[in-house]
C-alpha atoms as a PDB file:
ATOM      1  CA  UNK A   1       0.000   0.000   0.000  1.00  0.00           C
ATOM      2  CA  UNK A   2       1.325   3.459  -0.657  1.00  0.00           C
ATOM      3  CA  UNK A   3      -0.123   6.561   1.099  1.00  0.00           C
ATOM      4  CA  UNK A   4       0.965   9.923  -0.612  1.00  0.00           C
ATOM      5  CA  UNK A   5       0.111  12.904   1.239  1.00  0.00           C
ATOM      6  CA  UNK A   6       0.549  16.660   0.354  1.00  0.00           C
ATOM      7  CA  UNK A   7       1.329  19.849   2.179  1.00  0.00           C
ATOM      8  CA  UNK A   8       2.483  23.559   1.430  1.00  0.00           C
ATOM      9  CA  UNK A   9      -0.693  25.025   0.000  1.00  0.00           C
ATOM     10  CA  UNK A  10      -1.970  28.352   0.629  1.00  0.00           C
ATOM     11  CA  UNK A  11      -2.293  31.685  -0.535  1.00  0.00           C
ATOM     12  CA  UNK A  12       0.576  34.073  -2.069  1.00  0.00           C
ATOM     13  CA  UNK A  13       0.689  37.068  -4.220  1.00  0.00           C
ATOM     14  CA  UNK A  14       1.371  36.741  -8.230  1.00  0.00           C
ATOM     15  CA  UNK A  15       4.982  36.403  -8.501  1.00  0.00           C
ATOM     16  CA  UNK A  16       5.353  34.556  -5.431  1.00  0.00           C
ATOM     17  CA  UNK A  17       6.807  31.668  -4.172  1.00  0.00           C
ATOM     18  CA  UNK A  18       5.638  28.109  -2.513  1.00  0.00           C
ATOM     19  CA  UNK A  19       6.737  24.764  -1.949  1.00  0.00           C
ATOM     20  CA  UNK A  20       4.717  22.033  -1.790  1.00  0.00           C
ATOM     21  CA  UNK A  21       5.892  18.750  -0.099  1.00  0.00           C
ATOM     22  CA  UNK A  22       5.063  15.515  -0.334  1.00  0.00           C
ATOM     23  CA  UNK A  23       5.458  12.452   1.915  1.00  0.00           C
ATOM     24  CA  UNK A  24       5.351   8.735   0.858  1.00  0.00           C
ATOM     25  CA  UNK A  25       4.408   5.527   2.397  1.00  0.00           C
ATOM     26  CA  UNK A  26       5.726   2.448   1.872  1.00  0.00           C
ATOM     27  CA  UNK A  27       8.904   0.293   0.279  1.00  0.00           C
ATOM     28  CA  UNK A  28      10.876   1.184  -2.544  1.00  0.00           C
ATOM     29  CA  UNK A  29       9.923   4.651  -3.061  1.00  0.00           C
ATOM     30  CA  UNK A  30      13.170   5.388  -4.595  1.00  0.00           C
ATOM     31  CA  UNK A  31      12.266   3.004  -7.608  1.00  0.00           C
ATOM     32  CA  UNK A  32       9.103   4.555  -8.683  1.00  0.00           C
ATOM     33  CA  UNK A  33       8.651   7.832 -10.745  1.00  0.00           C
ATOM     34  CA  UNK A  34       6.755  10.506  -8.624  1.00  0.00           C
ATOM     35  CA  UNK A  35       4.573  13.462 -10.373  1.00  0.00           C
ATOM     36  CA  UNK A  36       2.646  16.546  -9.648  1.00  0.00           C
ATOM     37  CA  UNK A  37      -0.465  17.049 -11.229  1.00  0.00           C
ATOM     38  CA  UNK A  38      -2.966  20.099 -10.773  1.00  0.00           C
ATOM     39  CA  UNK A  39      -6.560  20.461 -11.394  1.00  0.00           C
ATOM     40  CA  UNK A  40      -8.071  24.131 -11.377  1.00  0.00           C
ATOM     41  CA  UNK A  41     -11.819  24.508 -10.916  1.00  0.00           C
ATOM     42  CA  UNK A  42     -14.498  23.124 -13.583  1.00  0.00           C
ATOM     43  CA  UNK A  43     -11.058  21.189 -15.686  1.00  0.00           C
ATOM     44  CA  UNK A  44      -9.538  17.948 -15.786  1.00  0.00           C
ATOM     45  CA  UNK A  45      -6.352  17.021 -13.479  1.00  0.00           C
ATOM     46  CA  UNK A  46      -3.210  17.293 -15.715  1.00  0.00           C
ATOM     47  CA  UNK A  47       0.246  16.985 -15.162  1.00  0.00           C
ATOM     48  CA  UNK A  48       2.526  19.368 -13.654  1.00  0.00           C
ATOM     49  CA  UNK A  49       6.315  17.476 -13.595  1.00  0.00           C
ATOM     50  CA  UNK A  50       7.292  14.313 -12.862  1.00  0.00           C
ATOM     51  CA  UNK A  51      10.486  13.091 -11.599  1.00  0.00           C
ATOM     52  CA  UNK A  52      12.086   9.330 -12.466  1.00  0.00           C
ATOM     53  CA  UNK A  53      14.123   7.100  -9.995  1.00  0.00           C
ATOM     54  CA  UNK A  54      17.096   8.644 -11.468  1.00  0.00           C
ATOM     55  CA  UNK A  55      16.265  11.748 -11.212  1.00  0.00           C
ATOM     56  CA  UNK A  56      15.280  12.739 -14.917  1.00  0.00           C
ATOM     57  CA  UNK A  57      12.770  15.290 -14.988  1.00  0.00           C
ATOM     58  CA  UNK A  58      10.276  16.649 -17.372  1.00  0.00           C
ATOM     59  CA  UNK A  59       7.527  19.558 -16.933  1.00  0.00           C
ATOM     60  CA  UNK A  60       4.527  21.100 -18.301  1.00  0.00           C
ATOM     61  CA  UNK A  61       5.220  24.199 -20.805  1.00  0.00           C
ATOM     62  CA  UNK A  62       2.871  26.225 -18.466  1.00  0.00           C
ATOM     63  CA  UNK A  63       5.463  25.941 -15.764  1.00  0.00           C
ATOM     64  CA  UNK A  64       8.851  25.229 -17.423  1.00  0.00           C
ATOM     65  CA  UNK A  65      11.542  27.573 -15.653  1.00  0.00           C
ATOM     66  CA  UNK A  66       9.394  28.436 -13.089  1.00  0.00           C
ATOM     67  CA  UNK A  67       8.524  25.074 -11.202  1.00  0.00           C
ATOM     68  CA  UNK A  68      11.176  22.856 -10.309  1.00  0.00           C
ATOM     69  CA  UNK A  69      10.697  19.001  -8.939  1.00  0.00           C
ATOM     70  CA  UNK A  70      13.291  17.353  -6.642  1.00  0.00           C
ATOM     71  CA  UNK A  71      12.956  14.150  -4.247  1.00  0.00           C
ATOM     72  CA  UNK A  72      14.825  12.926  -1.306  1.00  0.00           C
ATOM     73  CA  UNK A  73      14.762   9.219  -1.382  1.00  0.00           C
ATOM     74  CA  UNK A  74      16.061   8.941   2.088  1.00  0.00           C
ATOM     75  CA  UNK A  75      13.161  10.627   3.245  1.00  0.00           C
ATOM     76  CA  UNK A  76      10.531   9.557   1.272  1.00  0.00           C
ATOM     77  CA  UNK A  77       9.921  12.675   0.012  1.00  0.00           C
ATOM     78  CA  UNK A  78       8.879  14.624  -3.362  1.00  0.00           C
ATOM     79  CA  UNK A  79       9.213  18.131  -3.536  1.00  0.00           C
ATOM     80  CA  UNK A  80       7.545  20.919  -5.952  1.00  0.00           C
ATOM     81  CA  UNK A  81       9.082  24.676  -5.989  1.00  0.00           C
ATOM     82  CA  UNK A  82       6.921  26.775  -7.592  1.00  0.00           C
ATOM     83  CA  UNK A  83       8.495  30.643  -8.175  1.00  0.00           C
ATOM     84  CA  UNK A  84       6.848  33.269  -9.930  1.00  0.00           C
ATOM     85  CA  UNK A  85       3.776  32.223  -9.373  1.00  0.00           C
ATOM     86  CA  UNK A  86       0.401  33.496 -12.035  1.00  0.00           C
ATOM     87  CA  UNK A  87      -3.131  33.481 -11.121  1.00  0.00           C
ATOM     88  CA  UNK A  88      -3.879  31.049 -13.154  1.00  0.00           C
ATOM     89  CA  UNK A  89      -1.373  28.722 -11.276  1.00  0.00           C
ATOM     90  CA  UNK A  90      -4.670  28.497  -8.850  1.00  0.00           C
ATOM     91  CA  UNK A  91      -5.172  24.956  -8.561  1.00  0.00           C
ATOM     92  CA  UNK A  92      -5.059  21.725  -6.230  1.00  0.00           C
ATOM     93  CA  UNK A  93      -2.074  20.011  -6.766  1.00  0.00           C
ATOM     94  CA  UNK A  94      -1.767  16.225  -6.146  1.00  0.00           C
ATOM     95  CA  UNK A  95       1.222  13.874  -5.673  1.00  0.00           C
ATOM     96  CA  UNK A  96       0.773  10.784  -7.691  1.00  0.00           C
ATOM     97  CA  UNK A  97       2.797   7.742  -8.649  1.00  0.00           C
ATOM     98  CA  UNK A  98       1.989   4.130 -10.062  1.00  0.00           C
ATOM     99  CA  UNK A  99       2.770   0.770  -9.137  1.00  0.00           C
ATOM    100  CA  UNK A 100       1.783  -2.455 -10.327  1.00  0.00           C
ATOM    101  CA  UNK A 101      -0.360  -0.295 -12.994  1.00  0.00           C
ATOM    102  CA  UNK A 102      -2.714   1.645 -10.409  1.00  0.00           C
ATOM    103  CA  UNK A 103      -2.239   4.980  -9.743  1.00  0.00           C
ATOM    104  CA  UNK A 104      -1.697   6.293  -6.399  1.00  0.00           C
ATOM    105  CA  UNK A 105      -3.222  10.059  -4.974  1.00  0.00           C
ATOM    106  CA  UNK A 106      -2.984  12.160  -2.353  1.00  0.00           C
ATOM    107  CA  UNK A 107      -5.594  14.479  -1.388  1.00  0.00           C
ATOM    108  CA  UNK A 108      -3.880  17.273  -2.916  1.00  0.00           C
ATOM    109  CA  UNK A 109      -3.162  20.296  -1.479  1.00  0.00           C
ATOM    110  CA  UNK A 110      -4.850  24.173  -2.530  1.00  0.00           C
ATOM    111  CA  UNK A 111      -2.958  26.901  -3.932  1.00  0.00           C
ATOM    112  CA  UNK A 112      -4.518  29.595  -4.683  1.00  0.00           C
ATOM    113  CA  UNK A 113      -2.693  32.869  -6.500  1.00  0.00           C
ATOM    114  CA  UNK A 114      -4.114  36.344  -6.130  1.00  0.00           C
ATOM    115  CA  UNK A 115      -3.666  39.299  -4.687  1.00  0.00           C
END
């Protein structure tokens, strides 16, 4: 079983700053490719980055140069820095990864970007 849960929501100012964390359950997390995904009101969830076991990391256009993913395998940990943050960055964002061909959510966690 994995559990996935999310933190580091909130509100902040366009052109801001956050960074959302993410803590993992279970064995072998260093093995398995982690993601962000987002889902703003009224749309479907897509993908925000994702991050392999080695580290290899790909992102949405939307947020390229702005967002940056990292992990910490020895914590169990997947991180998402988000700078220069837009209103329409205003979103949930959920940690996800799949094993055995299921996918695995957190709740997410709310950011929300106005001023």
């Amino acid at each position: 079983q994995v559990q996935l849960v999310e933190s580091g929501g909130g509100l902040v100012q366009p052109g801001g700053s956050l960074r959302l964390s993410c803590a993992a359950s279970g064995t072998f997390f260093s093995i398995y490719t982690m993601g962000w995904y987002l889902q703003a009101p009224g749309k479907q969830r897509d993908v925000v980055a994702t991050i392999t076991r080695g580290s290899t990391t790909n992102y949405a256009d939307s947020v390229k140069g702005r967002f940056t993913i990292s992990r910490d395998n020895a914590k169990n940990m997947v991180y998402l820095q988000m700078n220069s943050l837009k209103p329409e960055d205003t979103a949930v964002y959920f940690c996800n990864t799949v094993r055995g061909g299921k996918d695995y959510w957190g709740k997410g966690t709310l950011v929300t970007v106005s001023s």
